[in-house]
PDB file of N, CA and C in Angstrom:
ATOM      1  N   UNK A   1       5.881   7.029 -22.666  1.00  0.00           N
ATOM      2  CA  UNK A   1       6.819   6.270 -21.866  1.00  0.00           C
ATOM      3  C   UNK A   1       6.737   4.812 -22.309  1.00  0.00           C
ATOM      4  N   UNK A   2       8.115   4.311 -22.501  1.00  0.00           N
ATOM      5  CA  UNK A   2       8.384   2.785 -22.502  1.00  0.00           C
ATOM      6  C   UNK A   2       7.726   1.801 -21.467  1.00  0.00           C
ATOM      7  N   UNK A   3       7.394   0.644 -21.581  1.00  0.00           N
ATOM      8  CA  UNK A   3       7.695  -0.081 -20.343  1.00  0.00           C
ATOM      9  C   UNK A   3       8.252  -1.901 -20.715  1.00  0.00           C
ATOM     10  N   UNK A   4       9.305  -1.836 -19.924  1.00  0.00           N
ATOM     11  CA  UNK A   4      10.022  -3.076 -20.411  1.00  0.00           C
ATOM     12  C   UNK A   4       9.938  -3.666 -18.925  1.00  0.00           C
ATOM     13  N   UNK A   5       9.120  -4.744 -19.423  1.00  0.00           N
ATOM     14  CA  UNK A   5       8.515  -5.738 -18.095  1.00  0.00           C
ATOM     15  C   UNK A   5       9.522  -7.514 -18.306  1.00  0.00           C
ATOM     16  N   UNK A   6       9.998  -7.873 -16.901  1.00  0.00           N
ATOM     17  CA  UNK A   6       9.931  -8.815 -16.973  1.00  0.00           C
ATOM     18  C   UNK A   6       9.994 -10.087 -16.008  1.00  0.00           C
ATOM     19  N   UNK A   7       9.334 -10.726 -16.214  1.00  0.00           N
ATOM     20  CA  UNK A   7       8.679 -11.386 -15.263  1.00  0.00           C
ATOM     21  C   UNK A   7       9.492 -12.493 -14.936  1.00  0.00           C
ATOM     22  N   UNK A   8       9.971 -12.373 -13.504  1.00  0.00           N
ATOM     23  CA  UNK A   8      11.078 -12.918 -12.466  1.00  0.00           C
ATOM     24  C   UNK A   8      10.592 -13.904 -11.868  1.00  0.00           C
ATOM     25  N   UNK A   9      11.006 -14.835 -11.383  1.00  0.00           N
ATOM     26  CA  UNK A   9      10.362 -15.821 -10.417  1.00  0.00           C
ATOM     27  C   UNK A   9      10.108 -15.219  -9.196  1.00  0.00           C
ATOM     28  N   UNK A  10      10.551 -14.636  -8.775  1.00  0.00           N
ATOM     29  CA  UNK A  10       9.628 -14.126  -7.126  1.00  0.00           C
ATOM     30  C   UNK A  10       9.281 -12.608  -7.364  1.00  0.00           C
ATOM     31  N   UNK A  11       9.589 -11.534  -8.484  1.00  0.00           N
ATOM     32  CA  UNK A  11       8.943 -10.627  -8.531  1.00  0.00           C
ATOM     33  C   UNK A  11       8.834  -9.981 -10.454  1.00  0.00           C
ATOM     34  N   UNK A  12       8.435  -8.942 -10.832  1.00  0.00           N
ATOM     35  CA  UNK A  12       8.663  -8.339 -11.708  1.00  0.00           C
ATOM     36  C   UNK A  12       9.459  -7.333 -11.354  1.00  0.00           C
ATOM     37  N   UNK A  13      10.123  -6.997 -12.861  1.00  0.00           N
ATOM     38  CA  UNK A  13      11.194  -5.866 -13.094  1.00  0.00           C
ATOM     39  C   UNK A  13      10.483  -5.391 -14.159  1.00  0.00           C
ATOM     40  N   UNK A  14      10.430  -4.318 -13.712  1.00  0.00           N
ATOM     41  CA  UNK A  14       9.876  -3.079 -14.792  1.00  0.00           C
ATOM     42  C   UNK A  14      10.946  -1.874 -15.150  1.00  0.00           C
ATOM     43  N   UNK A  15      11.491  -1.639 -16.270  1.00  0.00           N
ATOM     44  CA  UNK A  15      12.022  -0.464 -16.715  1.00  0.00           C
ATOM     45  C   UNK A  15      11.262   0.510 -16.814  1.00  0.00           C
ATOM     46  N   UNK A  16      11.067   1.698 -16.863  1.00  0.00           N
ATOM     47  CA  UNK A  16      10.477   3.029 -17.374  1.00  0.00           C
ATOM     48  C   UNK A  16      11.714   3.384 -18.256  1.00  0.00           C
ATOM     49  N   UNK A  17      11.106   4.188 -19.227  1.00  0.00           N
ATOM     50  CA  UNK A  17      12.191   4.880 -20.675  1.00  0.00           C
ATOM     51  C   UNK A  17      11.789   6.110 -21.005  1.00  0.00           C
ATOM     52  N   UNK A  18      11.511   6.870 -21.440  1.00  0.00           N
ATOM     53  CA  UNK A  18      11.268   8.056 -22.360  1.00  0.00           C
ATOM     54  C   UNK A  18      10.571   8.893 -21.017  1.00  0.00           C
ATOM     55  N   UNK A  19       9.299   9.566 -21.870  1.00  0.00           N
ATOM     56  CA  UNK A  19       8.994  10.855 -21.172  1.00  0.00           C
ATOM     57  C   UNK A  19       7.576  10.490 -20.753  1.00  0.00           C
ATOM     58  N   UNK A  20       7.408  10.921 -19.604  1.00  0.00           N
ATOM     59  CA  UNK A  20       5.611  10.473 -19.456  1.00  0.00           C
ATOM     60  C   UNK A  20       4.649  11.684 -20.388  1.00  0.00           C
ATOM     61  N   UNK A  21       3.259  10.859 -20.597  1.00  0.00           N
ATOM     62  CA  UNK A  21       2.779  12.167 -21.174  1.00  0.00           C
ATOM     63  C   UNK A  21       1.537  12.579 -20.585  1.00  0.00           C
ATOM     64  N   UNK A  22       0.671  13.159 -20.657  1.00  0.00           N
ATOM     65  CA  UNK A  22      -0.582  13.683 -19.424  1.00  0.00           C
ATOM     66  C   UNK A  22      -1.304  12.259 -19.205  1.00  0.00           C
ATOM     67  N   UNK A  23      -1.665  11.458 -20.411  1.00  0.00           N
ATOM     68  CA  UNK A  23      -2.448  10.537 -19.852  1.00  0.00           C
ATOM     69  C   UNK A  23      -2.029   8.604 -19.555  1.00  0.00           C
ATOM     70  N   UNK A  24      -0.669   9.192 -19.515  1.00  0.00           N
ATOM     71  CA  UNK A  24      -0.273   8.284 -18.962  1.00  0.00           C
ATOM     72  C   UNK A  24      -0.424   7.235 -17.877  1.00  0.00           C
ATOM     73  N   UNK A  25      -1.016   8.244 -16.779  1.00  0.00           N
ATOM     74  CA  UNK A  25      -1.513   7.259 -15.625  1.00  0.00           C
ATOM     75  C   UNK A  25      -2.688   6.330 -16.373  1.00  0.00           C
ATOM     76  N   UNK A  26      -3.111   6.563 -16.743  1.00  0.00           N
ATOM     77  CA  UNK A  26      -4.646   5.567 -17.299  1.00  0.00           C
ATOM     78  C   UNK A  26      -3.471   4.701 -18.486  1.00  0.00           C
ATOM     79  N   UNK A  27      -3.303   5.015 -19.423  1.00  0.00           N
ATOM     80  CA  UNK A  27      -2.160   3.950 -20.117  1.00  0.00           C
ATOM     81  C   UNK A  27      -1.523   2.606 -19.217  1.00  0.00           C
ATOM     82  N   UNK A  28      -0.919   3.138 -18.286  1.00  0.00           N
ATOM     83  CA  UNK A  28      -0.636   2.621 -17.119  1.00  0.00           C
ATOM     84  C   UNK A  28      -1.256   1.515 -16.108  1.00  0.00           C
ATOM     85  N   UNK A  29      -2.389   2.086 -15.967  1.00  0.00           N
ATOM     86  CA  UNK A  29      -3.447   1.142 -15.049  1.00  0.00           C
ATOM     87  C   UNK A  29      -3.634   0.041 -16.298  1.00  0.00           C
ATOM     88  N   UNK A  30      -3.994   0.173 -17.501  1.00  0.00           N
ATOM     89  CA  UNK A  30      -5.033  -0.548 -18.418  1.00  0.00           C
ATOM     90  C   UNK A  30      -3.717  -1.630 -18.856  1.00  0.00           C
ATOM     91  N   UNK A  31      -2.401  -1.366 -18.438  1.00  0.00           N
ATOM     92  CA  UNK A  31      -0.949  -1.971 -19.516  1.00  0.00           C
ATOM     93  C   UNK A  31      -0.584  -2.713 -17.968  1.00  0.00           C
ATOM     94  N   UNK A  32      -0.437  -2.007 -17.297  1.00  0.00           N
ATOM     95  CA  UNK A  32       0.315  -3.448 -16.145  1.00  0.00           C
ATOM     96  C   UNK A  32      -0.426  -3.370 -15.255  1.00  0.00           C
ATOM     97  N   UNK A  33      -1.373  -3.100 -14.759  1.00  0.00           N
ATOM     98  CA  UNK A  33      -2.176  -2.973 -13.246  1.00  0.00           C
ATOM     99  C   UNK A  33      -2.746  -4.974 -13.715  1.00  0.00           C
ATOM    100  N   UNK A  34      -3.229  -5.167 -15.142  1.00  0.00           N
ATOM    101  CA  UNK A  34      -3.517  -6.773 -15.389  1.00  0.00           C
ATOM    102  C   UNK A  34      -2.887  -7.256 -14.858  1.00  0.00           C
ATOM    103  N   UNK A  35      -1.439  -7.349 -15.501  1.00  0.00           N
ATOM    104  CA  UNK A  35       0.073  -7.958 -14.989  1.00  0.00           C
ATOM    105  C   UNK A  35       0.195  -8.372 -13.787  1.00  0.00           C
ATOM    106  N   UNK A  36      -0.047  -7.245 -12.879  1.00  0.00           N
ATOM    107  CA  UNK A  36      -0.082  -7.536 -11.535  1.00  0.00           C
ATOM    108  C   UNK A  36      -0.877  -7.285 -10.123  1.00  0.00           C
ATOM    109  N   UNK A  37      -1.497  -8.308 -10.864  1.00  0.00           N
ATOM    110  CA  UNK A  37      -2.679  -8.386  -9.576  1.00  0.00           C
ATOM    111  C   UNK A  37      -2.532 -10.191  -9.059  1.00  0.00           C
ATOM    112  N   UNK A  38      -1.734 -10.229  -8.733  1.00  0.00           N
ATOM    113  CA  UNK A  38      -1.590 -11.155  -7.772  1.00  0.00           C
ATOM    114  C   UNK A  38      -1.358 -11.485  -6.321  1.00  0.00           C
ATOM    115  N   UNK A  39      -2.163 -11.435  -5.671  1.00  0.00           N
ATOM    116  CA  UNK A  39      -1.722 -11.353  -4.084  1.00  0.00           C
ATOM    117  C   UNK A  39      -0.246 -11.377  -4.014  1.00  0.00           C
ATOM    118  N   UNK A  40      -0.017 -10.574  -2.911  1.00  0.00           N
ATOM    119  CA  UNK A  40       1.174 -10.025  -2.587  1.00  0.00           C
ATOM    120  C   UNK A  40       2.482 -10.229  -3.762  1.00  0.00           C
ATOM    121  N   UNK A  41       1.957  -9.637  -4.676  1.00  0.00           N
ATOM    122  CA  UNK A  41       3.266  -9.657  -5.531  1.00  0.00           C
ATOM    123  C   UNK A  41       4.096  -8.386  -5.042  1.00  0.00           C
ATOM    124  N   UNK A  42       5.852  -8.700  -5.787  1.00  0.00           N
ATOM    125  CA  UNK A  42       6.766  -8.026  -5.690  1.00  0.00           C
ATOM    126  C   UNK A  42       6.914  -7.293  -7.139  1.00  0.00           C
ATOM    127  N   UNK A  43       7.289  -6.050  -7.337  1.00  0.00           N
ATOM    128  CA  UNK A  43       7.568  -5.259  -7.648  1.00  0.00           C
ATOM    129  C   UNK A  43       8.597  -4.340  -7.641  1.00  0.00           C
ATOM    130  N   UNK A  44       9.598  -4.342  -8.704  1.00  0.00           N
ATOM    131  CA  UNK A  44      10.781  -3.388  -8.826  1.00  0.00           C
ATOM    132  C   UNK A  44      10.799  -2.810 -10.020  1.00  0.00           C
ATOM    133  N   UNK A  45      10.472  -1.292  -9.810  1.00  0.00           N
ATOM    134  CA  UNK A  45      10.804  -0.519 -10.815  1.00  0.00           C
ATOM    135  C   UNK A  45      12.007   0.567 -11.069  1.00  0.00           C
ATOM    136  N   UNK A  46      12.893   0.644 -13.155  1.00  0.00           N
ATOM    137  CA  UNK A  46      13.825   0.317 -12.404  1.00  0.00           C
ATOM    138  C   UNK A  46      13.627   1.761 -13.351  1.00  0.00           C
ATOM    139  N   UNK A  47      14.194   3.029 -12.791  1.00  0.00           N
ATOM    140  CA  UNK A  47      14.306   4.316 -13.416  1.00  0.00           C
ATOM    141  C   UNK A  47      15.280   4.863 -14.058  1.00  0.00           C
ATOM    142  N   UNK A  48      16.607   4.157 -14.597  1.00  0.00           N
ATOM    143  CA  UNK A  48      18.237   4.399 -14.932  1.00  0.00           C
ATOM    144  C   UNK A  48      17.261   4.878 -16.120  1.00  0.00           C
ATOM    145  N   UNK A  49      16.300   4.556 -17.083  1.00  0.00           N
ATOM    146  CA  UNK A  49      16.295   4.887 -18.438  1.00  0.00           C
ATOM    147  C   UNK A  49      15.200   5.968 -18.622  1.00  0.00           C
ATOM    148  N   UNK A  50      14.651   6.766 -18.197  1.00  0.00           N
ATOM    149  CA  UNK A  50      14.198   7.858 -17.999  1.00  0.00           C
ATOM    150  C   UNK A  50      14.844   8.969 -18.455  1.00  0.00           C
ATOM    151  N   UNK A  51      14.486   9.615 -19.240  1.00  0.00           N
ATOM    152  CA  UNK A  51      15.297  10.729 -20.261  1.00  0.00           C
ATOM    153  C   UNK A  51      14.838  12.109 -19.454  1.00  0.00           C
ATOM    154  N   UNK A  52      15.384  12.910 -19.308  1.00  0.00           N
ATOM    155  CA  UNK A  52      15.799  14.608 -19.237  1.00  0.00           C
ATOM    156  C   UNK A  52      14.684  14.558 -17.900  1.00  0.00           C
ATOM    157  N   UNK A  53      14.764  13.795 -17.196  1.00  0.00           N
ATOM    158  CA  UNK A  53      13.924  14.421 -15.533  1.00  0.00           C
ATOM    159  C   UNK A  53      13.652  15.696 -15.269  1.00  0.00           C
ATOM    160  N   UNK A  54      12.443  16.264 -15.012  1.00  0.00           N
ATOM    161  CA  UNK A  54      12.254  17.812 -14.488  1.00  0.00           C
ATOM    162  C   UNK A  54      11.218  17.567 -13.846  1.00  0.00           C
ATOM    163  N   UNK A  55      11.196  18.517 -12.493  1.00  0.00           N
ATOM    164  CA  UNK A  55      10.204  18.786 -11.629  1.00  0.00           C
ATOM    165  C   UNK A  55       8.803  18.803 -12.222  1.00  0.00           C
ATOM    166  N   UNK A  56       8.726  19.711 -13.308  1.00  0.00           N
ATOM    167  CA  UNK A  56       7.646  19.380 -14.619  1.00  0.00           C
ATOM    168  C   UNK A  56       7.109  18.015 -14.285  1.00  0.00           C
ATOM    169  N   UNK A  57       7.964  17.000 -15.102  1.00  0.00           N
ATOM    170  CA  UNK A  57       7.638  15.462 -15.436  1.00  0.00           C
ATOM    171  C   UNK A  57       7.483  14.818 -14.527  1.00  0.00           C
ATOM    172  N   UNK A  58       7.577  15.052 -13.059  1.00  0.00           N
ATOM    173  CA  UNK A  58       7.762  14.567 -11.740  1.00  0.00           C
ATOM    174  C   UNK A  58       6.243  14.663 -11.280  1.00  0.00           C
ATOM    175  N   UNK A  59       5.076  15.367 -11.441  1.00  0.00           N
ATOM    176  CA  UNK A  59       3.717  15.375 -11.107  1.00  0.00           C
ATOM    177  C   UNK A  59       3.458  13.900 -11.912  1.00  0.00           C
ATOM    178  N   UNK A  60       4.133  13.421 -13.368  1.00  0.00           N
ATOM    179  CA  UNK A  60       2.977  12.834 -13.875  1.00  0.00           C
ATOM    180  C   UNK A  60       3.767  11.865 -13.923  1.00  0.00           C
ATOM    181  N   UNK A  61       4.943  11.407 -13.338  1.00  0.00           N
ATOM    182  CA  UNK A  61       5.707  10.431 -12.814  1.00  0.00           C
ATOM    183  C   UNK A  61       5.490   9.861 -11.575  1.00  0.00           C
ATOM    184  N   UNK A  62       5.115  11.040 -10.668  1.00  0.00           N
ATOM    185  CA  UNK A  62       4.437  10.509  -9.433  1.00  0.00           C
ATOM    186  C   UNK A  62       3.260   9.723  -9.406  1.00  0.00           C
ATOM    187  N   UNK A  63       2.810  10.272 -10.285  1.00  0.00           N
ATOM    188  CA  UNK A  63       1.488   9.839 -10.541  1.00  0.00           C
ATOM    189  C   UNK A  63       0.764   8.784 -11.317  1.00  0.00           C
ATOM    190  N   UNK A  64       2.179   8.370 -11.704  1.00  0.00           N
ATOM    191  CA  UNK A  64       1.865   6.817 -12.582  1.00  0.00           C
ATOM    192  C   UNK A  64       2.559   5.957 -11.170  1.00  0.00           C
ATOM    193  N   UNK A  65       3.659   6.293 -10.663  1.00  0.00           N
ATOM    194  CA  UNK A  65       4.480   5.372  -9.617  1.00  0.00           C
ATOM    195  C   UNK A  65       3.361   5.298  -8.139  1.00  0.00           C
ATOM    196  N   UNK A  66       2.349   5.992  -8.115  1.00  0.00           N
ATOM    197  CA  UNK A  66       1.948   6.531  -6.936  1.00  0.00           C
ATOM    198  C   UNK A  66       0.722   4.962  -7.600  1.00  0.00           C
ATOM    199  N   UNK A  67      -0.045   5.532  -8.214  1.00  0.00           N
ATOM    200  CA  UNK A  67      -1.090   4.531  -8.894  1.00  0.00           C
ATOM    201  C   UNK A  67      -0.306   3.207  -8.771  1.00  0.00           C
ATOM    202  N   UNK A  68       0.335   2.648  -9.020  1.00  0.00           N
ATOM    203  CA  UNK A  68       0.670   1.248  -9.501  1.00  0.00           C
ATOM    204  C   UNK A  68       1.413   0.838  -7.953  1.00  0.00           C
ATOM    205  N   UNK A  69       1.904   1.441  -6.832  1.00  0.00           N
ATOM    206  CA  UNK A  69       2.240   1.581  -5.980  1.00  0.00           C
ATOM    207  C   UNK A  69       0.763   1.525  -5.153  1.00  0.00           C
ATOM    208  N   UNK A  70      -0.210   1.677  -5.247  1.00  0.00           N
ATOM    209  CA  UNK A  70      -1.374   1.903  -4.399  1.00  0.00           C
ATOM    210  C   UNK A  70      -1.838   0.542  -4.849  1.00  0.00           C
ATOM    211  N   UNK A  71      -2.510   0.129  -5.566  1.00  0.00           N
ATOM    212  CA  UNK A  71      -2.940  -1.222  -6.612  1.00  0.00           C
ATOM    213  C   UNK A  71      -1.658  -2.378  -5.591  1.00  0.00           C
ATOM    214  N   UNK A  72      -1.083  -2.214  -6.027  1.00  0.00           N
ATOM    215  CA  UNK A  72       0.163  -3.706  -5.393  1.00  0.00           C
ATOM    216  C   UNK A  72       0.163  -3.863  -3.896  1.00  0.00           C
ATOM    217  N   UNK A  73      -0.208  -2.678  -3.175  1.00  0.00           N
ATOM    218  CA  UNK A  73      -0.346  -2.320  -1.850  1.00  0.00           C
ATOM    219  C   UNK A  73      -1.411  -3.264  -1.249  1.00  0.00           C
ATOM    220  N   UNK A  74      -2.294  -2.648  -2.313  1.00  0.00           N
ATOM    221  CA  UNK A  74      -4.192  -3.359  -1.801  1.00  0.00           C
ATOM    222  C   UNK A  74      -4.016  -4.900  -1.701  1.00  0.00           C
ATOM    223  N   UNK A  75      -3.262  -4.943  -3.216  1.00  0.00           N
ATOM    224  CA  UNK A  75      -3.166  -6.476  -3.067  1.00  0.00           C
ATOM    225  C   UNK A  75      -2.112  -7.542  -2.270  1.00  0.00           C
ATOM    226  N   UNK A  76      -1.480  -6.379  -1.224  1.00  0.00           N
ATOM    227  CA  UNK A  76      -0.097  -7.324   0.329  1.00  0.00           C
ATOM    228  C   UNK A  76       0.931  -7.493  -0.727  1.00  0.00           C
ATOM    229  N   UNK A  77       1.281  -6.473  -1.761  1.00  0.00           N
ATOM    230  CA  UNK A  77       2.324  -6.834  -2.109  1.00  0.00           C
ATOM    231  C   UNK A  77       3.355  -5.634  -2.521  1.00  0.00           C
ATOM    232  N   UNK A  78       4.269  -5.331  -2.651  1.00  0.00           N
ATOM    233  CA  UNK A  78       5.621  -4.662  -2.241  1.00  0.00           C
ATOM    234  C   UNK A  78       6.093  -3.938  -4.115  1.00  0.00           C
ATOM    235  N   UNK A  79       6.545  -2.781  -3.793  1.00  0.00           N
ATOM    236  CA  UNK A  79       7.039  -1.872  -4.705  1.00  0.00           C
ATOM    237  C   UNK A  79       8.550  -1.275  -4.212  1.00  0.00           C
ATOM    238  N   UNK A  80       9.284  -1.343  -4.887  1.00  0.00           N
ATOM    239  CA  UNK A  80      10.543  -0.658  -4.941  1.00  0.00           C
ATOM    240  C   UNK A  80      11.059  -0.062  -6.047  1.00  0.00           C
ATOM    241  N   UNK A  81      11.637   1.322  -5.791  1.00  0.00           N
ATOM    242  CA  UNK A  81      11.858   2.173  -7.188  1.00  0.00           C
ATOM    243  C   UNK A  81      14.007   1.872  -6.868  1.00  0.00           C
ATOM    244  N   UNK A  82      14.169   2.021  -8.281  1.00  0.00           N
ATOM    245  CA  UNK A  82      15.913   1.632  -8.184  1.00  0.00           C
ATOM    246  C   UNK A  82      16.251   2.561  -9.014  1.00  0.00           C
ATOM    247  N   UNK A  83      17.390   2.970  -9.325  1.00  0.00           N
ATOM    248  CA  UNK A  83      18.156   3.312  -9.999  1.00  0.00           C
ATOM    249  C   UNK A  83      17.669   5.148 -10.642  1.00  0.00           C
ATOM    250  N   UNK A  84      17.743   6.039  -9.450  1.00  0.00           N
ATOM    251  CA  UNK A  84      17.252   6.943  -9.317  1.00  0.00           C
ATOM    252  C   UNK A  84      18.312   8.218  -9.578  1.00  0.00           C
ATOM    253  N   UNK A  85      18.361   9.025 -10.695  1.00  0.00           N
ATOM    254  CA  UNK A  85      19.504   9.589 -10.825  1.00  0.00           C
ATOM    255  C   UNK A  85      19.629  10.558  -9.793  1.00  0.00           C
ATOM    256  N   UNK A  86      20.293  11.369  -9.645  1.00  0.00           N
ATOM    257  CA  UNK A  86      20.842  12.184  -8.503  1.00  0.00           C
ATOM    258  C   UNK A  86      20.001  13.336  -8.311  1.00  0.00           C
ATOM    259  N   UNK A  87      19.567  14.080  -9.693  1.00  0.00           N
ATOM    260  CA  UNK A  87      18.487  15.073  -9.428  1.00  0.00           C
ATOM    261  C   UNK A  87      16.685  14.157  -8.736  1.00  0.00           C
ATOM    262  N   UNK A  88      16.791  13.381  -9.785  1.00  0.00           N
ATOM    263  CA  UNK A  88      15.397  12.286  -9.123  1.00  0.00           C
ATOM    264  C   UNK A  88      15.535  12.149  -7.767  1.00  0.00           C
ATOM    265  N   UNK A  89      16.657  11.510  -7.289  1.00  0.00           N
ATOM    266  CA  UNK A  89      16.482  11.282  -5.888  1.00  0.00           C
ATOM    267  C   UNK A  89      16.101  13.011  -4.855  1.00  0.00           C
ATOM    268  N   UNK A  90      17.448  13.403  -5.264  1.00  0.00           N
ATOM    269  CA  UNK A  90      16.768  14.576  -4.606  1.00  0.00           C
ATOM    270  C   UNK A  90      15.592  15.144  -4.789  1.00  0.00           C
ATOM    271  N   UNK A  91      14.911  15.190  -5.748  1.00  0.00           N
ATOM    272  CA  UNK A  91      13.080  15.366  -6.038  1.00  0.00           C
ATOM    273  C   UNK A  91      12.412  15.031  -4.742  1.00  0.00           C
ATOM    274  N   UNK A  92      12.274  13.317  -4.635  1.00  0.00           N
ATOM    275  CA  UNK A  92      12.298  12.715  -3.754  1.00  0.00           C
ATOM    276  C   UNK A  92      12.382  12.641  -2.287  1.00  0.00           C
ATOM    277  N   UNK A  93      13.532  13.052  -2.184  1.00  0.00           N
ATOM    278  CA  UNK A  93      13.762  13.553  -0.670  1.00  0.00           C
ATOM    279  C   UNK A  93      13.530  14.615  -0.680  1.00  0.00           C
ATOM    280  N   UNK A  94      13.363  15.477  -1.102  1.00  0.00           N
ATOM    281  CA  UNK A  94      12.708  17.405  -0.457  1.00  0.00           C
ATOM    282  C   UNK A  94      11.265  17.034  -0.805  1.00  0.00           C
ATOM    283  N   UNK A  95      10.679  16.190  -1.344  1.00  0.00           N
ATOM    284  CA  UNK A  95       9.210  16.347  -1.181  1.00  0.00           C
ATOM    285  C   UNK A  95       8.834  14.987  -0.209  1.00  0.00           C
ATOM    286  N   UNK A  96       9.872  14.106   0.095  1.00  0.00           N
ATOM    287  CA  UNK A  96       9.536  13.282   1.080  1.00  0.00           C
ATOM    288  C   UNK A  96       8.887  12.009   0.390  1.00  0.00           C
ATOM    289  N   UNK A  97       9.005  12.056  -0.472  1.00  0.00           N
ATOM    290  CA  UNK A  97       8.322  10.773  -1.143  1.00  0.00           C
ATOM    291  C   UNK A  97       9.388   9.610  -0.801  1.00  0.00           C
ATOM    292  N   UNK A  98      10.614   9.782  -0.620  1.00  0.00           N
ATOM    293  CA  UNK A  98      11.190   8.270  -0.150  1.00  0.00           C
ATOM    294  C   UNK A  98      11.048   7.889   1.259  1.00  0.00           C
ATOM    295  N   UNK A  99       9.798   8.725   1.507  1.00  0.00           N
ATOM    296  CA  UNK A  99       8.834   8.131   3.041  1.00  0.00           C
ATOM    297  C   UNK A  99       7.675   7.345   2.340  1.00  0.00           C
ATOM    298  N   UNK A 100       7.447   7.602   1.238  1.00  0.00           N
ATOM    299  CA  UNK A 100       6.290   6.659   1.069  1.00  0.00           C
ATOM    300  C   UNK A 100       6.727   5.692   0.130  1.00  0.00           C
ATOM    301  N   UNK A 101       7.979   5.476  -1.110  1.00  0.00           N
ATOM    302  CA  UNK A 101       8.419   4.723  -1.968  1.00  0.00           C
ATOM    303  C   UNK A 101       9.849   4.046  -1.186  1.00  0.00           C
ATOM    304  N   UNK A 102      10.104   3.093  -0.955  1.00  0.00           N
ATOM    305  CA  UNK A 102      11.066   1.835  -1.100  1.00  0.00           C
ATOM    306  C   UNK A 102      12.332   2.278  -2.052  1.00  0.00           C
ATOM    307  N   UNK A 103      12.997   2.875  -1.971  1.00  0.00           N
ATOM    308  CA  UNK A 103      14.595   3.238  -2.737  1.00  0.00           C
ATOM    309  C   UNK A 103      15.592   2.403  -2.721  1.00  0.00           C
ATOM    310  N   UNK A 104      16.198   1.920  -4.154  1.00  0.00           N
ATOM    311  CA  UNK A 104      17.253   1.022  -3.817  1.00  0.00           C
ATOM    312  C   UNK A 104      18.437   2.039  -4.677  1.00  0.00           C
ATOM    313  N   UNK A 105      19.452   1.962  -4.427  1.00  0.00           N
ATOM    314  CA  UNK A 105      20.338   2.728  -5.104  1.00  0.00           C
ATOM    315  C   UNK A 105      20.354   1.789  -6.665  1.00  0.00           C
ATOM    316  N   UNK A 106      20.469   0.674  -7.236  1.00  0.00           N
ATOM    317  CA  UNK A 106      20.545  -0.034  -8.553  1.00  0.00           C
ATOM    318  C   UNK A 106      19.489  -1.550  -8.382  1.00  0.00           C
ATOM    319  N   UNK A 107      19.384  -1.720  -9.557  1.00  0.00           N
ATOM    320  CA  UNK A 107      18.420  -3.306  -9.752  1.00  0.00           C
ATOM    321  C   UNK A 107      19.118  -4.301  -9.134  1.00  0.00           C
ATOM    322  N   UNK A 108      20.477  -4.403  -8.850  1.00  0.00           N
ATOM    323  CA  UNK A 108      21.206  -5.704  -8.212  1.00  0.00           C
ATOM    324  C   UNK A 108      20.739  -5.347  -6.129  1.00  0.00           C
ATOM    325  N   UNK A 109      21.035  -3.894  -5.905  1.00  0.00           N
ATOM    326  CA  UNK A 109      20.748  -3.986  -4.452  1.00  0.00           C
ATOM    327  C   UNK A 109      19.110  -4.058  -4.049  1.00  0.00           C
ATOM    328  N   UNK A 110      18.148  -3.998  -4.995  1.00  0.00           N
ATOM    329  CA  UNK A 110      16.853  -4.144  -4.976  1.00  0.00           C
ATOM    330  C   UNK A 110      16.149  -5.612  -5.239  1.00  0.00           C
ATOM    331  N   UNK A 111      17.148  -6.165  -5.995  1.00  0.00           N
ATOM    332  CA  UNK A 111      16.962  -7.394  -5.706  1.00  0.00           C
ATOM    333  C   UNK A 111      17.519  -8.180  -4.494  1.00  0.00           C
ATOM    334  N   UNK A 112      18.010  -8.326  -3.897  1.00  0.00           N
ATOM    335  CA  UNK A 112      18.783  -8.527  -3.298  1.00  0.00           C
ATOM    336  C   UNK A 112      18.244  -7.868  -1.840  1.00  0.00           C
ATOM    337  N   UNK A 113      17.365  -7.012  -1.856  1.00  0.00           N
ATOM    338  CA  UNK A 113      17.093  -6.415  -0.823  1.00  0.00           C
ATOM    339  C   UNK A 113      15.421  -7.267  -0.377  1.00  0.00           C
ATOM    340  N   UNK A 114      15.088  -7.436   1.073  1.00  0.00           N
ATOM    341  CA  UNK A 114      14.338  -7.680   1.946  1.00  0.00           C
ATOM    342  C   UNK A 114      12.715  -7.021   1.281  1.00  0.00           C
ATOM    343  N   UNK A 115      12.180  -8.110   1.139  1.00  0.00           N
ATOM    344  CA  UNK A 115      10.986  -7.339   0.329  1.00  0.00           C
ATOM    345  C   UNK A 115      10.017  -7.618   2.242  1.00  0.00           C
ATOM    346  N   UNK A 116       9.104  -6.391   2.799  1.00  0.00           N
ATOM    347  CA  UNK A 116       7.956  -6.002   3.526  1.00  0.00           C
ATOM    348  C   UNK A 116       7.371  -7.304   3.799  1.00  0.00           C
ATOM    349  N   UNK A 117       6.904  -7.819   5.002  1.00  0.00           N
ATOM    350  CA  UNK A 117       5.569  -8.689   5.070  1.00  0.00           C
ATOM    351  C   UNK A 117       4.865  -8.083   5.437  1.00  0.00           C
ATOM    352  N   UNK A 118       3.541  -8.514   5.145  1.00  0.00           N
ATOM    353  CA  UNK A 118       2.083  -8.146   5.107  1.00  0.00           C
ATOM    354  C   UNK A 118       1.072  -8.966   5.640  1.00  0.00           C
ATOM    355  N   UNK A 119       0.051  -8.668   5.762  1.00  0.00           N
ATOM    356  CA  UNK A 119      -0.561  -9.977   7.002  1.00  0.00           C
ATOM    357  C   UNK A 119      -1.851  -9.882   5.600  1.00  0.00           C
ATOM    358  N   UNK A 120      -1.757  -9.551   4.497  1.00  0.00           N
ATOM    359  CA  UNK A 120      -2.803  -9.484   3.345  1.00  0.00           C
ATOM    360  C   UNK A 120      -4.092  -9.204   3.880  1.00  0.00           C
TER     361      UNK A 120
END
């Protein structure tokens, strides 16, 4: 998997691209968990570029979004996933994960959208 980071004045934008692969979550922690460890930082990740989605790729997608989503948490600060294609979202909602992830329909309504306070 790609990751095209870039660093916003009040938050980061992160793209995801290609395909995750098993050890991705650790790739992951060691490539942006540095990036962002700043008290209560913001976070938008943006999923339009994600190639051939399957329930398959969805354990080890969760599982990089779940990690980097837990990390930003600890540190009072806010995650939002955008641009979620139609099978993704539905993933999502039948397993209930857009009870625990922040959904914006595109990167303009996620920006634009009300980021959580936190008492850190």
């Amino acid at each position: 998997m790609q990751y095209d980071i870039i660093d916003q004045k009040d938050f980061f934008h992160i793209t995801l691209s290609g395909k995750p692969i098993k050890n991705e979550i650790l790739q992951t922690k060691r490539m942006l968990l540095p990036l962002l460890n700043k008290k209560g930082v913001h976070v938008i990740i943006d999923l339009q570029d994600l190639q051939d989605f399957q329930a398959v790729d969805s354990l080890f997608l969760f599982g990089i979004l779940n990690s980097i989503r837990k990390e930003i948490s600890f540190l009072g600060g806010d995650l939002m996933l955008c641009s979620l294609d139609a099978e993704m979202l539905q993933y999502f909602q039948q397993n209930r994960l857009n009870k625990i992830f922040d959904i914006c329909k595109d990167k303009e309504s996620a920006e634009e959208s009300e980021w959580r306070q936190h008492d850190g």
